[in-house]
Each structure stands twice: as C-alpha cells, then as structure tokens.
N, C-alpha and C. Protein backbone atom coordinates (compact mmCIF):
# COMPACT_ATOMS: atom_id res chain seq x y z
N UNK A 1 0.84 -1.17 0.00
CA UNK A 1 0.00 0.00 0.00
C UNK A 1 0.89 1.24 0.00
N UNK A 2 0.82 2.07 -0.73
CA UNK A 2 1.48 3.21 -0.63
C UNK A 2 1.43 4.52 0.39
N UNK A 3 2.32 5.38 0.23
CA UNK A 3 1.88 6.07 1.61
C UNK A 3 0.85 7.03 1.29
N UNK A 4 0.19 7.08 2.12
CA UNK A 4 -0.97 8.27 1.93
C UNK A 4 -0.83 9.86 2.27
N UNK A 5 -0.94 10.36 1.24
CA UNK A 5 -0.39 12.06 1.42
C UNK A 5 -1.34 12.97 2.56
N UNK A 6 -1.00 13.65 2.73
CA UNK A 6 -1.33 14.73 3.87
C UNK A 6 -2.10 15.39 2.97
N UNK A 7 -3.65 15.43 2.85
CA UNK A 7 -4.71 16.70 1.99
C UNK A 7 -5.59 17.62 2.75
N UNK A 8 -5.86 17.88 1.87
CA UNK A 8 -7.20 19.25 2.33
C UNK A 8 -8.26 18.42 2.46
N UNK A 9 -9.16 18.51 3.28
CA UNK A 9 -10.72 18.25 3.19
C UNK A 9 -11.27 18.72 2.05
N UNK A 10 -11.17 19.34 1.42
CA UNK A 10 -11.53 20.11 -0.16
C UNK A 10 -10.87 19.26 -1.23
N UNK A 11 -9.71 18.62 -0.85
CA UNK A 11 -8.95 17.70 -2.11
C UNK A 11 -9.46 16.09 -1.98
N UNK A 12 -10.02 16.42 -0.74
CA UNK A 12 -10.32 14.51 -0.36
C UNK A 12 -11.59 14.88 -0.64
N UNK A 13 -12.38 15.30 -0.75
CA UNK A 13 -13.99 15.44 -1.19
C UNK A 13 -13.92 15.83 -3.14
N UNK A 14 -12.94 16.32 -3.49
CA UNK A 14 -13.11 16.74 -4.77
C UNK A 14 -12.32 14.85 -5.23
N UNK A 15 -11.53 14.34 -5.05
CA UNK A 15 -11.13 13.28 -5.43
C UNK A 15 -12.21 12.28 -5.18
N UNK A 16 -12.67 12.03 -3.81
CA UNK A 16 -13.91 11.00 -3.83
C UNK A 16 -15.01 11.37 -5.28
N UNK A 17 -15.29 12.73 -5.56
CA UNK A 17 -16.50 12.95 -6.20
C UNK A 17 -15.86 12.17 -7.68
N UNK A 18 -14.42 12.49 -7.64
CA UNK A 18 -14.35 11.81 -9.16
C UNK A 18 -14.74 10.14 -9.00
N UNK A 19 -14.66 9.48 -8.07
CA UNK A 19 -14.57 8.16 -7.62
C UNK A 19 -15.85 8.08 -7.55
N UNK A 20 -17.17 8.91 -8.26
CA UNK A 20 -18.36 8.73 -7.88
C UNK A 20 -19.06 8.67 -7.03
N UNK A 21 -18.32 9.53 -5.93
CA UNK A 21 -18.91 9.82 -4.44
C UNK A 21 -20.16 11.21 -4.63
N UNK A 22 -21.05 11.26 -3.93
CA UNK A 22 -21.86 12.69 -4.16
C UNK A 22 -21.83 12.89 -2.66
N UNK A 23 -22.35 14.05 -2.21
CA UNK A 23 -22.48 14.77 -1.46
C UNK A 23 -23.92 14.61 -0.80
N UNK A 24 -24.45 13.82 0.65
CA UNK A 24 -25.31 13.64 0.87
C UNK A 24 -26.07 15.33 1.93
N UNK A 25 -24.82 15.13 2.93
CA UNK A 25 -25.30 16.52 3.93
C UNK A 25 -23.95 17.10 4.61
N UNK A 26 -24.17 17.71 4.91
CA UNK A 26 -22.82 18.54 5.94
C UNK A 26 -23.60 19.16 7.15
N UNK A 27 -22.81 18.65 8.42
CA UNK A 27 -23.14 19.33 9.77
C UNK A 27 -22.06 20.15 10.17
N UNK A 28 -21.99 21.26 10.52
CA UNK A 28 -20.56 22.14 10.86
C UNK A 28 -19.28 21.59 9.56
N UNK A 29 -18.41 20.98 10.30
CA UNK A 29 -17.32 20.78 9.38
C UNK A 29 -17.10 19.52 8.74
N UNK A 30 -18.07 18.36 9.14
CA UNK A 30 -18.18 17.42 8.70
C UNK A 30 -19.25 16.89 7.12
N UNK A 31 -18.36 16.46 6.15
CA UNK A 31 -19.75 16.20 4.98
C UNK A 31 -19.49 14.65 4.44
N UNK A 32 -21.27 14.46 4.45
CA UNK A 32 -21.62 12.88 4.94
C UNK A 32 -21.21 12.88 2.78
N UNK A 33 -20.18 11.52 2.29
CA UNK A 33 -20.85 11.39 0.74
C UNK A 33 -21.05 10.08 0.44
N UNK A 34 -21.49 9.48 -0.33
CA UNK A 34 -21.89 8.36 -0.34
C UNK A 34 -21.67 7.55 -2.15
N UNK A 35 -22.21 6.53 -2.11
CA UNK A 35 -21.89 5.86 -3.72
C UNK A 35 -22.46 4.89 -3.31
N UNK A 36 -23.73 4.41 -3.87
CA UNK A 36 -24.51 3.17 -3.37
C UNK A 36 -24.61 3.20 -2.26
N UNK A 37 -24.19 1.61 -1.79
CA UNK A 37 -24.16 1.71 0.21
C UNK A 37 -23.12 2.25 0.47
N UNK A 38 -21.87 2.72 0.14
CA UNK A 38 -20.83 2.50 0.95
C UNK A 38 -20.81 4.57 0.85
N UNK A 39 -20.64 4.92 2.08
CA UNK A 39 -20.45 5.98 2.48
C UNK A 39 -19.29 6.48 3.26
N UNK A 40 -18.94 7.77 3.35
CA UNK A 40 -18.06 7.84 4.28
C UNK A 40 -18.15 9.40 5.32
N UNK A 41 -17.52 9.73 6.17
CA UNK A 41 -17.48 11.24 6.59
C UNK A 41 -16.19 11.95 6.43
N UNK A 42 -16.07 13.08 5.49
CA UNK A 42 -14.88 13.61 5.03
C UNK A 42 -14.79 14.79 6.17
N UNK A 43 -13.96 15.15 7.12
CA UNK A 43 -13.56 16.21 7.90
C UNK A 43 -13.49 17.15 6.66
N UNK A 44 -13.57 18.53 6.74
CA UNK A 44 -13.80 19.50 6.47
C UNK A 44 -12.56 20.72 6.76
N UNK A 45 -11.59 19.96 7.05
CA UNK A 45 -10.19 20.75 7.76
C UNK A 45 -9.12 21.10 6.95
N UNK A 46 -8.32 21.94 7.03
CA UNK A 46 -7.23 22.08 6.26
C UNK A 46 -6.25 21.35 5.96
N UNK A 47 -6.76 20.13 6.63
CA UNK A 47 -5.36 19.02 7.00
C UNK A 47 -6.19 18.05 7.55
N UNK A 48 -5.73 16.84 6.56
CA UNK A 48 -6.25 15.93 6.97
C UNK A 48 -5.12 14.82 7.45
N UNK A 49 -4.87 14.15 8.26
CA UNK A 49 -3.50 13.13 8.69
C UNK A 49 -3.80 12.09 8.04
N UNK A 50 -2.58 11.66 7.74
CA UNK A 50 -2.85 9.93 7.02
C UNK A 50 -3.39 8.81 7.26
N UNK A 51 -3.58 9.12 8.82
CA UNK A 51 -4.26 7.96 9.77
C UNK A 51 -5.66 8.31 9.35
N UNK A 52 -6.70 9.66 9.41
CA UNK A 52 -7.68 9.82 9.05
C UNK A 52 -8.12 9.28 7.84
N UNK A 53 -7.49 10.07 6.66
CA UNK A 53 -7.61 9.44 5.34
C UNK A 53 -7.38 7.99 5.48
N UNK A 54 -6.54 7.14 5.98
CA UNK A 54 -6.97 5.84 5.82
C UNK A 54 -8.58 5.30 6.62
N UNK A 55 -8.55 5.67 7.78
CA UNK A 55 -10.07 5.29 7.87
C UNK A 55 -11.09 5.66 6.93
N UNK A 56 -11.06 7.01 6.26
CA UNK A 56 -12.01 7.44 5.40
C UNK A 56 -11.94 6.65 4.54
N UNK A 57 -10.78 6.21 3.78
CA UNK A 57 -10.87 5.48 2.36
C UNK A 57 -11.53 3.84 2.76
N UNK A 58 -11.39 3.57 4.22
CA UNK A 58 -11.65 2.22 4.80
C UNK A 58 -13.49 2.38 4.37
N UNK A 59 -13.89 3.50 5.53
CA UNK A 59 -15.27 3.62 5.14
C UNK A 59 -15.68 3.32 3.69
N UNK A 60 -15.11 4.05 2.76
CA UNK A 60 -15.08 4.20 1.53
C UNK A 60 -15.51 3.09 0.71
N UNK A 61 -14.55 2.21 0.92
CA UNK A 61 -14.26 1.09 0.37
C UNK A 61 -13.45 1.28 -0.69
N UNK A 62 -12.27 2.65 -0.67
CA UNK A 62 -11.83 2.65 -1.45
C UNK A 62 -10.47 2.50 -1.27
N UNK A 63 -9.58 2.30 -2.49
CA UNK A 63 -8.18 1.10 -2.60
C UNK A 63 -7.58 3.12 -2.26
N UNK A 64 -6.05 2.86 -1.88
CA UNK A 64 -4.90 3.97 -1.74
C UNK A 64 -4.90 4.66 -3.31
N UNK A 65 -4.56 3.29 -3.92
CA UNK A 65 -3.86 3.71 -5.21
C UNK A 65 -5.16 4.46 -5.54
N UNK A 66 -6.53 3.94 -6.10
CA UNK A 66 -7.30 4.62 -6.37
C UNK A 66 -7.65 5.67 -6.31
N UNK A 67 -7.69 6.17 -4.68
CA UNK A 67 -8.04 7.63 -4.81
C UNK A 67 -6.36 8.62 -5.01
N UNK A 68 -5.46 7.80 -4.82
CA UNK A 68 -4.20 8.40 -5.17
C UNK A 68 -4.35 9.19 -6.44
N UNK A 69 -4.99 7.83 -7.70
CA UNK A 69 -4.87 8.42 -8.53
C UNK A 69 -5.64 9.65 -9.68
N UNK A 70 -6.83 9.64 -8.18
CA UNK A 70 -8.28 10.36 -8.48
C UNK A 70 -7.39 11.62 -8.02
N UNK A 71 -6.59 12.11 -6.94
CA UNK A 71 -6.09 13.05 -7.01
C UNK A 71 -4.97 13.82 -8.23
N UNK A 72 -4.52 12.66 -8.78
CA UNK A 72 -4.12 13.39 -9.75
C UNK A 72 -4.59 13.83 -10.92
N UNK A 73 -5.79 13.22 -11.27
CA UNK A 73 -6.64 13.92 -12.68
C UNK A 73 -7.04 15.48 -12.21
C-alpha cells in the first residue's frame, strides 16, 4: 500500500467525487458522501492526517492507489 499524502478536506472530497462519491449533507465541518451503500465522513479541515484518510478510504471502500490516482486527474 502506498503512503498516503497529507490533503485538504476540499482535495479529499473533490477526489472522492471523481470516484463517484456525491455529497449527501454537511453538519458544521463534517460532509456525509456516499456511492450506493458504501459511504463515508470527510472532515472539512485544512489538513487531513494519514491515519484519518486511511479510515475514510476504509469507510469508503476505497483502494490507496485509487483515490491516489483520483487526485491526480
């Protein structure tokens, strides 16, 4: 598994959406997105830690490389 970069809450929500995530709701700084069943909660922070982003992508059900490479399009 590769290492997971340090992002924005704005870069991890714009990469899920390419991964066919949408945007269900947002409470304060938290926004709920989803893709079929599998959903996740993206923090909303300027910084997200690698430990976070791996639970998120866990929720997700999504692979490293994948959204690795959703960040780069």
């Amino acid at each position: 598994m590769p290492k997971l970069p340090v992002v924005s809450g704005k870069r991890c929500r714009k990469a899920l959406g390419k991964l066919g995530f949408e945007e269900v709701r947002q409470r304060g700084s938290h926004l709920v997105m989803k893709r079929g069943d599998a959903g996740c909660v993206v923090p909303m922070h300027a910084e997200i830690k690698s430990g976070t982003l791996s639970g998120i992508l866990k929720q997700a059900g999504v692979s490293a490389e994948e959204f690795i490479e959703a960040l780069g399009r």
